[in-house]
PDB file of N, CA and C in Angstrom:
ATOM      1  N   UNK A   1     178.546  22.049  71.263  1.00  0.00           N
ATOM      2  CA  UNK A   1     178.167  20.944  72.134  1.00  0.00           C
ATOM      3  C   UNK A   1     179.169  20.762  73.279  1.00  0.00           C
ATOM      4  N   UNK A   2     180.452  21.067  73.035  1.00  0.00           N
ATOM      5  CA  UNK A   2     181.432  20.718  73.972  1.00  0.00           C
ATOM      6  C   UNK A   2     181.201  21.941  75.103  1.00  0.00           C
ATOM      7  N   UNK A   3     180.736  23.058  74.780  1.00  0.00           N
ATOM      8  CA  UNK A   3     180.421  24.416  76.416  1.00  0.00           C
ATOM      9  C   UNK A   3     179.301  23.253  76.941  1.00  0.00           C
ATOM     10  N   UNK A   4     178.368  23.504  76.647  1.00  0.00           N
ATOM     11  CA  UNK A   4     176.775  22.294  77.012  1.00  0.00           C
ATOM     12  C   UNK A   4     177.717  21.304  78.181  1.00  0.00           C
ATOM     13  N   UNK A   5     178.245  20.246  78.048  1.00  0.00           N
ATOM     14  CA  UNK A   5     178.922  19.312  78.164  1.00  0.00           C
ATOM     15  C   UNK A   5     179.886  19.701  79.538  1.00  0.00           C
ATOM     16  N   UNK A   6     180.684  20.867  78.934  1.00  0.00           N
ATOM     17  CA  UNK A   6     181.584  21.744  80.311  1.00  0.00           C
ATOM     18  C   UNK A   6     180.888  22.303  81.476  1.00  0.00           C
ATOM     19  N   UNK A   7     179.517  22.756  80.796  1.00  0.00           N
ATOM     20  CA  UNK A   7     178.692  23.027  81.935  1.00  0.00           C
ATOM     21  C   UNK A   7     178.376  22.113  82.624  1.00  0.00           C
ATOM     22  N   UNK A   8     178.081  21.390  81.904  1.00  0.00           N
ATOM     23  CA  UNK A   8     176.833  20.103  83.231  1.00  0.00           C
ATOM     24  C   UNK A   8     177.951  19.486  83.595  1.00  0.00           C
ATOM     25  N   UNK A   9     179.075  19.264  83.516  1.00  0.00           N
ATOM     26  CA  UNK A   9     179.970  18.571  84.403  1.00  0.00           C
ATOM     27  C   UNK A   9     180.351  19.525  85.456  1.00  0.00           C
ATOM     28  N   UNK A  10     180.729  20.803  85.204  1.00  0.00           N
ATOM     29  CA  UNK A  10     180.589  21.718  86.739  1.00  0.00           C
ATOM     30  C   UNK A  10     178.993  21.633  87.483  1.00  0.00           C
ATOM     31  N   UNK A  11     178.152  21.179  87.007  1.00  0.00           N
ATOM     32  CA  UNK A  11     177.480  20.698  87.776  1.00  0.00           C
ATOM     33  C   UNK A  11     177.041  19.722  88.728  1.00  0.00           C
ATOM     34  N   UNK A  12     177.482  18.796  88.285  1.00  0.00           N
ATOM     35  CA  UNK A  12     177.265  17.120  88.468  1.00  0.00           C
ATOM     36  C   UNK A  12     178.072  16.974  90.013  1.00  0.00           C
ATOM     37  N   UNK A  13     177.026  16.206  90.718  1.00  0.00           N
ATOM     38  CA  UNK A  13     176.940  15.973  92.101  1.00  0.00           C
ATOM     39  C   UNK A  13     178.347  15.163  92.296  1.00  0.00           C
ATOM     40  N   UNK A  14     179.446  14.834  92.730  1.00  0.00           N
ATOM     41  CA  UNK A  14     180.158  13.713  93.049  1.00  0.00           C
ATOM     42  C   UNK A  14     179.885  12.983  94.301  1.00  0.00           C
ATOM     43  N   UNK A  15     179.282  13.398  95.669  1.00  0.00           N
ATOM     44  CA  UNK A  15     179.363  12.632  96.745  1.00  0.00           C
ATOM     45  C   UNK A  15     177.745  11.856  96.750  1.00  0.00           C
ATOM     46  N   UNK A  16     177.372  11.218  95.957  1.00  0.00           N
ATOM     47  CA  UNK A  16     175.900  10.681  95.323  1.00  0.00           C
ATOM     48  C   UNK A  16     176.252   9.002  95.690  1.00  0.00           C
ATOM     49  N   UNK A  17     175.373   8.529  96.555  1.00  0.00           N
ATOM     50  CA  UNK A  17     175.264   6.714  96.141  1.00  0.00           C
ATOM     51  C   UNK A  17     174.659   6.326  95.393  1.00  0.00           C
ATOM     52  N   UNK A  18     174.847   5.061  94.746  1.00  0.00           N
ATOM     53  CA  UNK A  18     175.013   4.360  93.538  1.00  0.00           C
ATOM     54  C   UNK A  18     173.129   3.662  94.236  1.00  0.00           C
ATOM     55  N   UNK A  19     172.412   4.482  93.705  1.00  0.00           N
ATOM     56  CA  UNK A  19     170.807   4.016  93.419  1.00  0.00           C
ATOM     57  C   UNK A  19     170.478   3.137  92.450  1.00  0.00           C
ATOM     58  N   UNK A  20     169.449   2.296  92.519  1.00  0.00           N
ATOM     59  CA  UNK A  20     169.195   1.778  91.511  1.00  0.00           C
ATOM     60  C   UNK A  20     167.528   1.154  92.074  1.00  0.00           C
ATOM     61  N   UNK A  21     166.847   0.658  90.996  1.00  0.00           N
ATOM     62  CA  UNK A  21     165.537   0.547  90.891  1.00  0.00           C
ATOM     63  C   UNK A  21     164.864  -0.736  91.904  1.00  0.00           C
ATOM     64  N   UNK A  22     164.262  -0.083  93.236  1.00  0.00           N
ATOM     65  CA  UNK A  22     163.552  -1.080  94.198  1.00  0.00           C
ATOM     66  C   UNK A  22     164.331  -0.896  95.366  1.00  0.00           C
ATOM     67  N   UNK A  23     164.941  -0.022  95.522  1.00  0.00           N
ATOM     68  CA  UNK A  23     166.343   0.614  96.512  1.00  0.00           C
ATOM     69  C   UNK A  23     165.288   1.517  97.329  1.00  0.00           C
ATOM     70  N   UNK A  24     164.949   1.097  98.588  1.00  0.00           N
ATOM     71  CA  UNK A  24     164.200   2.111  99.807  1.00  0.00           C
ATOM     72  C   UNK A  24     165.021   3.087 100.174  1.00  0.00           C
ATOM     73  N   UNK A  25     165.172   4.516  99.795  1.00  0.00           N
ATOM     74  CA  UNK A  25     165.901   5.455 100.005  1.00  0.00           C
ATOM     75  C   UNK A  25     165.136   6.817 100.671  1.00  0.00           C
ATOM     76  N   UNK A  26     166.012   7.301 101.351  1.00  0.00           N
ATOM     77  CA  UNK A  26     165.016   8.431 102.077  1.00  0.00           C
ATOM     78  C   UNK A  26     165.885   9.964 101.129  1.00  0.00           C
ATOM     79  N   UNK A  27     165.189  10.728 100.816  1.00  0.00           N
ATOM     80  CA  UNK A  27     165.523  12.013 100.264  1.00  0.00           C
ATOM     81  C   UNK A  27     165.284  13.022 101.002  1.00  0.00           C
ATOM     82  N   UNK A  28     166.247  14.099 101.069  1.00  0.00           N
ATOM     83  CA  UNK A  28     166.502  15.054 101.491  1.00  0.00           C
ATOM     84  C   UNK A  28     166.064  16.213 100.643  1.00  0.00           C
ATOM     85  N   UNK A  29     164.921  16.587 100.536  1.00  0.00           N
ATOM     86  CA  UNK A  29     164.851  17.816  99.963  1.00  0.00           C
ATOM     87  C   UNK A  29     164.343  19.180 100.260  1.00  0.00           C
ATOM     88  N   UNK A  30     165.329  20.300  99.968  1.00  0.00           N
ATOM     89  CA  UNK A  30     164.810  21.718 100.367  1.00  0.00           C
ATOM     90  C   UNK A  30     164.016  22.553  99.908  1.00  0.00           C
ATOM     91  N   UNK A  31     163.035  22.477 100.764  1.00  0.00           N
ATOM     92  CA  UNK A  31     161.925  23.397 100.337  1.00  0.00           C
ATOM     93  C   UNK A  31     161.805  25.111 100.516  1.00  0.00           C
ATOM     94  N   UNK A  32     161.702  25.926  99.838  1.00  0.00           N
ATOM     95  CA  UNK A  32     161.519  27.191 100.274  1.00  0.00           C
ATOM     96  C   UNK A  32     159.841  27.610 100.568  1.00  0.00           C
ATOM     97  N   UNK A  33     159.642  28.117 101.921  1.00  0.00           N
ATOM     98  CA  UNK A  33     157.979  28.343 101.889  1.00  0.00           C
ATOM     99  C   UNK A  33     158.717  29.911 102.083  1.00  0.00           C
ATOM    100  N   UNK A  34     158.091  30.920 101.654  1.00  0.00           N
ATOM    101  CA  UNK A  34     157.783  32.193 101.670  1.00  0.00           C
ATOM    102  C   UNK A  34     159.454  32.656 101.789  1.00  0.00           C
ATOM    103  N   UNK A  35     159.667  33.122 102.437  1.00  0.00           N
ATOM    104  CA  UNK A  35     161.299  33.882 103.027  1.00  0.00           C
ATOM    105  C   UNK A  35     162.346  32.764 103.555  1.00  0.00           C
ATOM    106  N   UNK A  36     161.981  31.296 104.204  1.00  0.00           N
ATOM    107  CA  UNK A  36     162.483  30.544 104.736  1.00  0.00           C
ATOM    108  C   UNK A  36     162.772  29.151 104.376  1.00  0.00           C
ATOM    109  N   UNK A  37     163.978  28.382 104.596  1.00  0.00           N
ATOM    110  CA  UNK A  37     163.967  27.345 103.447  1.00  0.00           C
ATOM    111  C   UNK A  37     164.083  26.159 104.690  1.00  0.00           C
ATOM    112  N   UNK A  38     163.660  25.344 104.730  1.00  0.00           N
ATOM    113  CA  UNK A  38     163.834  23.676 105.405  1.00  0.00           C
ATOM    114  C   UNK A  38     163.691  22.659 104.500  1.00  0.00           C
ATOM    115  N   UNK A  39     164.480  21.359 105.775  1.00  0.00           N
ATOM    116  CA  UNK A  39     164.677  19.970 104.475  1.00  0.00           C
ATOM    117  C   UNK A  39     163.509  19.436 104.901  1.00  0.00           C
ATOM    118  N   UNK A  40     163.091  18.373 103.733  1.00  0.00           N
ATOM    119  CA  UNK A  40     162.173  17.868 104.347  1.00  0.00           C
ATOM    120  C   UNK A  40     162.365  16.459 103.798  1.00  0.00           C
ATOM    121  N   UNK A  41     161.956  15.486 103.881  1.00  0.00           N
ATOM    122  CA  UNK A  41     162.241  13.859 103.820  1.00  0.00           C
ATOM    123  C   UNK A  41     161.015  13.002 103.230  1.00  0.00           C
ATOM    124  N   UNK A  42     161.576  12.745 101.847  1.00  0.00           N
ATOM    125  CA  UNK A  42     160.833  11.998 101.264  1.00  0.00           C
ATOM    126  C   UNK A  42     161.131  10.688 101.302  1.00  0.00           C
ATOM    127  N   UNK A  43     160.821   9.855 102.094  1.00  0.00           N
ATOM    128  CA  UNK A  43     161.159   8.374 101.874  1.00  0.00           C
ATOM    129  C   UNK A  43     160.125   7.327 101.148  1.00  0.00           C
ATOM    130  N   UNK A  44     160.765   6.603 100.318  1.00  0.00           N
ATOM    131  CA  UNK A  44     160.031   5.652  99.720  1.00  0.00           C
ATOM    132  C   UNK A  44     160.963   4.180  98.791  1.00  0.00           C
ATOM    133  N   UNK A  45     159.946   3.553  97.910  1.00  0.00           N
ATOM    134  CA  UNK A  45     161.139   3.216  97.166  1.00  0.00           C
ATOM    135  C   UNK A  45     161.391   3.627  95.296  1.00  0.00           C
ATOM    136  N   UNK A  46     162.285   3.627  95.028  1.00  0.00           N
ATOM    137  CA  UNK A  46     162.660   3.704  93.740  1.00  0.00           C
ATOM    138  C   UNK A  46     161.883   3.164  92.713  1.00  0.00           C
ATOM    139  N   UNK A  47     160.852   3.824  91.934  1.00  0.00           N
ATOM    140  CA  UNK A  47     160.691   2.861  90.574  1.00  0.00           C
ATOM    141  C   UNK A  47     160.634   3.080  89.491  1.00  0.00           C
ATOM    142  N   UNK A  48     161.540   4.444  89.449  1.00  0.00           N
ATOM    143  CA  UNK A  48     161.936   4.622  87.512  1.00  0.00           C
ATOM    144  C   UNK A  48     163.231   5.423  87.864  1.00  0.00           C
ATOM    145  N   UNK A  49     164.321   5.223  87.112  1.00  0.00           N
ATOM    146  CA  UNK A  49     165.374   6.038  86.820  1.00  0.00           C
ATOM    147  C   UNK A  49     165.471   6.075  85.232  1.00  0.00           C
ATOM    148  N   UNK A  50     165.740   7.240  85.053  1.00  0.00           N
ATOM    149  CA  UNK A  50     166.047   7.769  82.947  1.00  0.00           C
ATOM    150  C   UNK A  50     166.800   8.975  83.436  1.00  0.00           C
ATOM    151  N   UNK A  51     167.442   8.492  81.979  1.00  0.00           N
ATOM    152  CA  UNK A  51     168.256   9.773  81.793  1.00  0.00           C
ATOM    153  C   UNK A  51     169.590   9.470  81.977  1.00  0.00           C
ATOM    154  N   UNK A  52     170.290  10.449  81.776  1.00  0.00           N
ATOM    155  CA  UNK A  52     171.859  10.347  81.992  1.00  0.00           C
ATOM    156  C   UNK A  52     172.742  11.587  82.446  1.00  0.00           C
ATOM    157  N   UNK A  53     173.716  11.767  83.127  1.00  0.00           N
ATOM    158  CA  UNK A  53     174.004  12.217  83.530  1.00  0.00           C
ATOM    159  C   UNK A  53     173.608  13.493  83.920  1.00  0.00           C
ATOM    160  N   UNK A  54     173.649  14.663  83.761  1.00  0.00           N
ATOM    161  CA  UNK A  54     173.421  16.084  84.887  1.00  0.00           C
ATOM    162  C   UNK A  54     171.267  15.925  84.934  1.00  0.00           C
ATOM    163  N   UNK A  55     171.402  15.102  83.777  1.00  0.00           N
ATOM    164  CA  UNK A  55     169.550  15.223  83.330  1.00  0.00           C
ATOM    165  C   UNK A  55     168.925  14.269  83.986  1.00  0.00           C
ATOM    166  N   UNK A  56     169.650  13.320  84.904  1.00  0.00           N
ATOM    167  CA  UNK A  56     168.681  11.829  85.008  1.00  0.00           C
ATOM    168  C   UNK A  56     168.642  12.324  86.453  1.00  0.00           C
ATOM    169  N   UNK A  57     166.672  11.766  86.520  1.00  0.00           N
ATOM    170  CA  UNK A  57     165.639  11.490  87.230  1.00  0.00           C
ATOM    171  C   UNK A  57     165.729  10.389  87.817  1.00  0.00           C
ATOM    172  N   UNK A  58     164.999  10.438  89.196  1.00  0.00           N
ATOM    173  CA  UNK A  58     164.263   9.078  89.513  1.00  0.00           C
ATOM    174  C   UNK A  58     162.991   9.312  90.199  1.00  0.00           C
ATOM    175  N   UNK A  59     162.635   8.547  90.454  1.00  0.00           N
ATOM    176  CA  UNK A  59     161.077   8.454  90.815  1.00  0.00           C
ATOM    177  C   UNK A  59     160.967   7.664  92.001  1.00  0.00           C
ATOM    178  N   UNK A  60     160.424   8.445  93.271  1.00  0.00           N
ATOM    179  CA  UNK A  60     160.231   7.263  94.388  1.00  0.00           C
ATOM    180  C   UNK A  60     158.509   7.621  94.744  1.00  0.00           C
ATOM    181  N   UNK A  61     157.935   6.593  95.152  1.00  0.00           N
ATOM    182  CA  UNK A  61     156.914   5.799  95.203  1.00  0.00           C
ATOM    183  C   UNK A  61     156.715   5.833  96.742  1.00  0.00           C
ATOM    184  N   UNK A  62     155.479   6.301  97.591  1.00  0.00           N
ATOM    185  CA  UNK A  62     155.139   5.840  99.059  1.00  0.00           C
ATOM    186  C   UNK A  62     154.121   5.870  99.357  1.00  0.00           C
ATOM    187  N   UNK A  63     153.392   5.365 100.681  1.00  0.00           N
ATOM    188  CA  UNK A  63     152.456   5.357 100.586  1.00  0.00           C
ATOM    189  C   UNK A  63     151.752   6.112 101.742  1.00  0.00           C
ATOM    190  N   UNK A  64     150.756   6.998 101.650  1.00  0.00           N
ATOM    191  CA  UNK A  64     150.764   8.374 102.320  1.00  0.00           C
ATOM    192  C   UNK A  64     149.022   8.275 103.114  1.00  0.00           C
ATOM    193  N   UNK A  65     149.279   7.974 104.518  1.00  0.00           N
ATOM    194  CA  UNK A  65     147.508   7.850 104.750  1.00  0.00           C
ATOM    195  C   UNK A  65     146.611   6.635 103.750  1.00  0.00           C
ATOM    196  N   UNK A  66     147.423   5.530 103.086  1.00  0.00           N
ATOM    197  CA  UNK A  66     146.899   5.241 102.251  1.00  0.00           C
ATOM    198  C   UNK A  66     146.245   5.119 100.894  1.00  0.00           C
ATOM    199  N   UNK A  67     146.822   6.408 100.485  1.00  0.00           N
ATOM    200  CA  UNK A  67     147.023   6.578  99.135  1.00  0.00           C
ATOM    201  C   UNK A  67     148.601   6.656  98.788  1.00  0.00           C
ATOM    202  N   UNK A  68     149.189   6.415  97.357  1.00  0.00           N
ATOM    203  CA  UNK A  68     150.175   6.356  96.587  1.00  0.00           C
ATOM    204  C   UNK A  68     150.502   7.587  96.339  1.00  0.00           C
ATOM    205  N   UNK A  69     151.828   8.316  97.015  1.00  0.00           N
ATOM    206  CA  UNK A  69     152.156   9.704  96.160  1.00  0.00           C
ATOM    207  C   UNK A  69     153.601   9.484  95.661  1.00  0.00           C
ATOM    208  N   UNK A  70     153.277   9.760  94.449  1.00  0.00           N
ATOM    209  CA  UNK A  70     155.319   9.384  93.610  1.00  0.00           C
ATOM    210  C   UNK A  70     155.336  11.034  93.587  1.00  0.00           C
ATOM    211  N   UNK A  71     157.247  10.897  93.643  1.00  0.00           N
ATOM    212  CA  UNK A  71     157.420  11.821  93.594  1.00  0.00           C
ATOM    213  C   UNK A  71     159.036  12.171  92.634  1.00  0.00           C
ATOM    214  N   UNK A  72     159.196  13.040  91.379  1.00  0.00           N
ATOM    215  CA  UNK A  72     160.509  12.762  90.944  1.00  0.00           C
ATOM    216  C   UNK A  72     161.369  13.716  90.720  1.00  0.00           C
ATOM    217  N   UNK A  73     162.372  13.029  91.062  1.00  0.00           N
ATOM    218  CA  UNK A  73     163.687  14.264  91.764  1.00  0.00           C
ATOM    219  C   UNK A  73     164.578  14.325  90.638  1.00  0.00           C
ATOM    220  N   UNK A  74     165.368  15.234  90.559  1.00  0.00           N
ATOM    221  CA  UNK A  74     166.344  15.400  89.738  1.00  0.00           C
ATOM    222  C   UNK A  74     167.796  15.162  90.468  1.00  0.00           C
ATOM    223  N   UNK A  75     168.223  14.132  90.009  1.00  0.00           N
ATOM    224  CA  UNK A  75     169.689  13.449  91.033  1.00  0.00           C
ATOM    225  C   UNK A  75     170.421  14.878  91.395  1.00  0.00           C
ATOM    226  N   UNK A  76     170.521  15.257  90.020  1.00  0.00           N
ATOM    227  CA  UNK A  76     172.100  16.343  90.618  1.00  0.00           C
ATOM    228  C   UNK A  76     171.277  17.979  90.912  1.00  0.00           C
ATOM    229  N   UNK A  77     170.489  18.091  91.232  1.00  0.00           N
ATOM    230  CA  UNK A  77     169.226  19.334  91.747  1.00  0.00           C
ATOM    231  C   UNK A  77     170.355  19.735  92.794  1.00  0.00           C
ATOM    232  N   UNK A  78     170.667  21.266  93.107  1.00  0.00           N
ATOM    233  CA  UNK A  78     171.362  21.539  94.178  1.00  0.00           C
ATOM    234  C   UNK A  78     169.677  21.556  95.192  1.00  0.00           C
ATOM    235  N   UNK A  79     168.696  21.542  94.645  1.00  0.00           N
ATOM    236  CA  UNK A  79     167.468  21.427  96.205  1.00  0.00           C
ATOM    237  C   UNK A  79     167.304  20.043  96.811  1.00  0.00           C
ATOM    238  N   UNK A  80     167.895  18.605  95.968  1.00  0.00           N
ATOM    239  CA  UNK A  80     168.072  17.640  96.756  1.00  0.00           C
ATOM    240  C   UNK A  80     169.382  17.699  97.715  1.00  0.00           C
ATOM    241  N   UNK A  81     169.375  17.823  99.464  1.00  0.00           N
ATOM    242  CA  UNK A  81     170.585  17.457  99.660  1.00  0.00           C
ATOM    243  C   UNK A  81     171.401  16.471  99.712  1.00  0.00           C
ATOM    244  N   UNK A  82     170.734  14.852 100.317  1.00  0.00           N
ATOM    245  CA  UNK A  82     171.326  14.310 100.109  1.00  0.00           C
ATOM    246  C   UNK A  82     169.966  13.032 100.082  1.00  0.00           C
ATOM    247  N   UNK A  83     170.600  11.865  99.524  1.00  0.00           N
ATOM    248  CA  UNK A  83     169.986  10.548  99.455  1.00  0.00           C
ATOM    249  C   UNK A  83     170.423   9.447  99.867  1.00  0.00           C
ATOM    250  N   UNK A  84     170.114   8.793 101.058  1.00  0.00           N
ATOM    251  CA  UNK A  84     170.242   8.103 101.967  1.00  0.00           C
ATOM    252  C   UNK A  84     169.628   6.397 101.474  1.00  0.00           C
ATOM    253  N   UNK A  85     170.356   5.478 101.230  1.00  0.00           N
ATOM    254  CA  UNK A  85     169.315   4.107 100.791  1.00  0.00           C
ATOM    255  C   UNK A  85     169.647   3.368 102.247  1.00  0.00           C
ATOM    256  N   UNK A  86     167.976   2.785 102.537  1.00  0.00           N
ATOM    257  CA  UNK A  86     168.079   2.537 103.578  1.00  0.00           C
ATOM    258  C   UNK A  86     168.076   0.932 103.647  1.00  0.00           C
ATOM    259  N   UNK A  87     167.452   0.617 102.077  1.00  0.00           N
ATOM    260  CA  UNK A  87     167.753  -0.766 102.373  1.00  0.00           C
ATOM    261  C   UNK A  87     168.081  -1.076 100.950  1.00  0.00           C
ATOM    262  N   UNK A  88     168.478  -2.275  99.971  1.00  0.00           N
ATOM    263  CA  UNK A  88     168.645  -1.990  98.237  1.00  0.00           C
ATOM    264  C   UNK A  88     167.361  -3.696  98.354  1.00  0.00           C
ATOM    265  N   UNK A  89     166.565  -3.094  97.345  1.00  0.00           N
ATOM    266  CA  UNK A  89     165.339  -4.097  96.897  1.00  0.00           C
ATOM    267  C   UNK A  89     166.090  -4.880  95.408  1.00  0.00           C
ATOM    268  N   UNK A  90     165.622  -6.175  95.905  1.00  0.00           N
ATOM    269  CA  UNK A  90     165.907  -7.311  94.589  1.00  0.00           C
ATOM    270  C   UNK A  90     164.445  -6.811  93.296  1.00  0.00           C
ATOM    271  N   UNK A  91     165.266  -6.194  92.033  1.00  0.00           N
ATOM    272  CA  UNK A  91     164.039  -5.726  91.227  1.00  0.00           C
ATOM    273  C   UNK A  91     164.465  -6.304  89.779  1.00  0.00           C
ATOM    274  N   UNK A  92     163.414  -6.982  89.356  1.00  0.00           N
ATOM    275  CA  UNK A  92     164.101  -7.737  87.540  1.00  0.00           C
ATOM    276  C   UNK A  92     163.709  -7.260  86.753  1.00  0.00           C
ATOM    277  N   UNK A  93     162.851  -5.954  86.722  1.00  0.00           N
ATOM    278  CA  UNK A  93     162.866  -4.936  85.619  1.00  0.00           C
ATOM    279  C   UNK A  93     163.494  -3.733  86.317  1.00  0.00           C
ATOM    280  N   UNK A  94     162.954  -2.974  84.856  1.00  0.00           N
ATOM    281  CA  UNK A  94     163.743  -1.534  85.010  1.00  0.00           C
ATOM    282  C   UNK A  94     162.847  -0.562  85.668  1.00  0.00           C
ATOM    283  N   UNK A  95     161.686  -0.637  85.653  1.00  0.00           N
ATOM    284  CA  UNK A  95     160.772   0.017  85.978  1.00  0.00           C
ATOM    285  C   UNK A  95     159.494  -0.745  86.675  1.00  0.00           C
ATOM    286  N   UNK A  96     159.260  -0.222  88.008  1.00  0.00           N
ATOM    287  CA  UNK A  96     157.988  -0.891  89.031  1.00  0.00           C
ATOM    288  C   UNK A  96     156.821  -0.498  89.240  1.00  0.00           C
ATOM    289  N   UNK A  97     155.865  -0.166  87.879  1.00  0.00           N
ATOM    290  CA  UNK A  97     155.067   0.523  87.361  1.00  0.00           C
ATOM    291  C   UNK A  97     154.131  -0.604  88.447  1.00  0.00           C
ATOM    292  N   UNK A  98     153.966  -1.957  88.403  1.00  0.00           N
ATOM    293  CA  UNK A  98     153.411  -2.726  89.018  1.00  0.00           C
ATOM    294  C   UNK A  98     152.847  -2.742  90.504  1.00  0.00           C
ATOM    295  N   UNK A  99     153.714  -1.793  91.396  1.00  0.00           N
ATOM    296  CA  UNK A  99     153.544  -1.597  92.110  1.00  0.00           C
ATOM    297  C   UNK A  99     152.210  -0.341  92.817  1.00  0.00           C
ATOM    298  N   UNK A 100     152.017   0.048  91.874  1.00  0.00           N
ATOM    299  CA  UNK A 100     151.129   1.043  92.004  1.00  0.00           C
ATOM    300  C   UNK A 100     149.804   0.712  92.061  1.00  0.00           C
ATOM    301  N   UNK A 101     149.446  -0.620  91.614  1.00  0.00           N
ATOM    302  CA  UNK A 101     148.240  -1.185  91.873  1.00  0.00           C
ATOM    303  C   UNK A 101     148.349  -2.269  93.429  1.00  0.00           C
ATOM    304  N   UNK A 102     149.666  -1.890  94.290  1.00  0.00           N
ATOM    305  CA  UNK A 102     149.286  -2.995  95.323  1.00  0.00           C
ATOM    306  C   UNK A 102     149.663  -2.428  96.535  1.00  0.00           C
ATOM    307  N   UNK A 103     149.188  -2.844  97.408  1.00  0.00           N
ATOM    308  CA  UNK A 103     149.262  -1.863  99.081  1.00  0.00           C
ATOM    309  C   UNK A 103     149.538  -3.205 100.258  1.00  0.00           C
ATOM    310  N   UNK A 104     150.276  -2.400 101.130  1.00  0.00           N
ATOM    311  CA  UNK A 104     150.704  -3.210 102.020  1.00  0.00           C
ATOM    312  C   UNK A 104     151.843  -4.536 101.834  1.00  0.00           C
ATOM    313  N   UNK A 105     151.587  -5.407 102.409  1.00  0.00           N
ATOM    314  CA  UNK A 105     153.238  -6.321 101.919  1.00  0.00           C
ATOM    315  C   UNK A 105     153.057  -7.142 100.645  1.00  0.00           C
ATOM    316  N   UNK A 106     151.822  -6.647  99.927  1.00  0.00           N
ATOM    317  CA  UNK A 106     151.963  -6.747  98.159  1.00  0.00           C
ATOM    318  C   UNK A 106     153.128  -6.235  97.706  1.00  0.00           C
ATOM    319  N   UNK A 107     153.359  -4.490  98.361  1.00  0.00           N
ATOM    320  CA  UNK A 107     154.449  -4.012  97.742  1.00  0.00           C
ATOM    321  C   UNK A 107     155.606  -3.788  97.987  1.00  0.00           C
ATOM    322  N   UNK A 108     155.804  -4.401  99.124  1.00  0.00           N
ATOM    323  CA  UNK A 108     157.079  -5.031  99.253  1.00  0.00           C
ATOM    324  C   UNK A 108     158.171  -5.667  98.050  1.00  0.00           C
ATOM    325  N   UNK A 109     159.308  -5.250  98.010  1.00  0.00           N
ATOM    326  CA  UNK A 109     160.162  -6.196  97.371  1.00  0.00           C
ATOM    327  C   UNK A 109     160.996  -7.139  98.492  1.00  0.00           C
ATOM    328  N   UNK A 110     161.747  -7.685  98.147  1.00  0.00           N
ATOM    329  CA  UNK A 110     162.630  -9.106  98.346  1.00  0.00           C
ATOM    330  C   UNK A 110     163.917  -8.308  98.727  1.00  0.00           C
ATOM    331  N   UNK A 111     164.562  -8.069  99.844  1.00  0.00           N
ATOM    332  CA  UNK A 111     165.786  -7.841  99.792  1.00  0.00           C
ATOM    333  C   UNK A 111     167.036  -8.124  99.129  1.00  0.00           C
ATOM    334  N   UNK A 112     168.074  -6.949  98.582  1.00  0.00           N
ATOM    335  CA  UNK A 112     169.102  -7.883  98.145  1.00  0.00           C
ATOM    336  C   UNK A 112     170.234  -8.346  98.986  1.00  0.00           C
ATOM    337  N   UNK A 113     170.539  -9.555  98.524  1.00  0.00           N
ATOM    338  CA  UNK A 113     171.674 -10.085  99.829  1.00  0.00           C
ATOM    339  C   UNK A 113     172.917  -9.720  99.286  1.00  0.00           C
ATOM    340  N   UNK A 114     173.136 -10.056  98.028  1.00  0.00           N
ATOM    341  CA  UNK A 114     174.205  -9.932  97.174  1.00  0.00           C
ATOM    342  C   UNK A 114     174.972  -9.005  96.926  1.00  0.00           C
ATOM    343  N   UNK A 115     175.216  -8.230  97.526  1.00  0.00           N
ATOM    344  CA  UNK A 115     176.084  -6.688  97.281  1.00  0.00           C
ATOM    345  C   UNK A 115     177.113  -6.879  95.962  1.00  0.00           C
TER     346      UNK A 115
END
């Protein structure tokens, strides 16, 4: 258990901000199409994080032409480059499953003031 353990810590991202659930963040991720690789930018907001360290996920949520596309990243993925929060949402659960049934400034959250 302790190699397991040595590994995923030579893995593990250090220059990462401190995300958390209802947090509008834009993602950086690299795509490879055929021979050629570009970033491309997923912005939305946060509404599931699990897991723990080299293994934990999150899940961001947007809304695309009017339909809902989630999408979930693996924090320490060397194909995410980086994650940008553009604003942090006031959220009192852990998970914003709720949101998926509402469009427009339904799904809005509440800013947080409180840093």
């Amino acid at each position: 258990m302790e190699i397991i353990r040595q590994i995923e810590n030579e893995q593990k991202k250090d220059s990462l901000p401190a995300i958390s659930v209802g947090d509008q963040v834009k993602v950086d991720y690299r795509i490879k199409e055929g021979s050629r690789e570009r970033i491309q930018v997923f912005e939305g907001t946060i509404i599931k994080i699990q897991g723990e360290g080299v293994r934990q996920t999150f899940t961001v949520r947007r809304l695309s032409y009017g339909v809902g596309v989630e999408r979930t990243f693996l924090l320490h993925s060397p194909r995410v480059e980086d994650v940008k929060v553009i604003r942090r949402g006031k959220a009192r659960r852990a998970r914003l499953f709720y949101l998926r049934g509402r469009v427009g400034k339904a799904a809005k959250l509440r800013e947080k003031t409180d840093y």
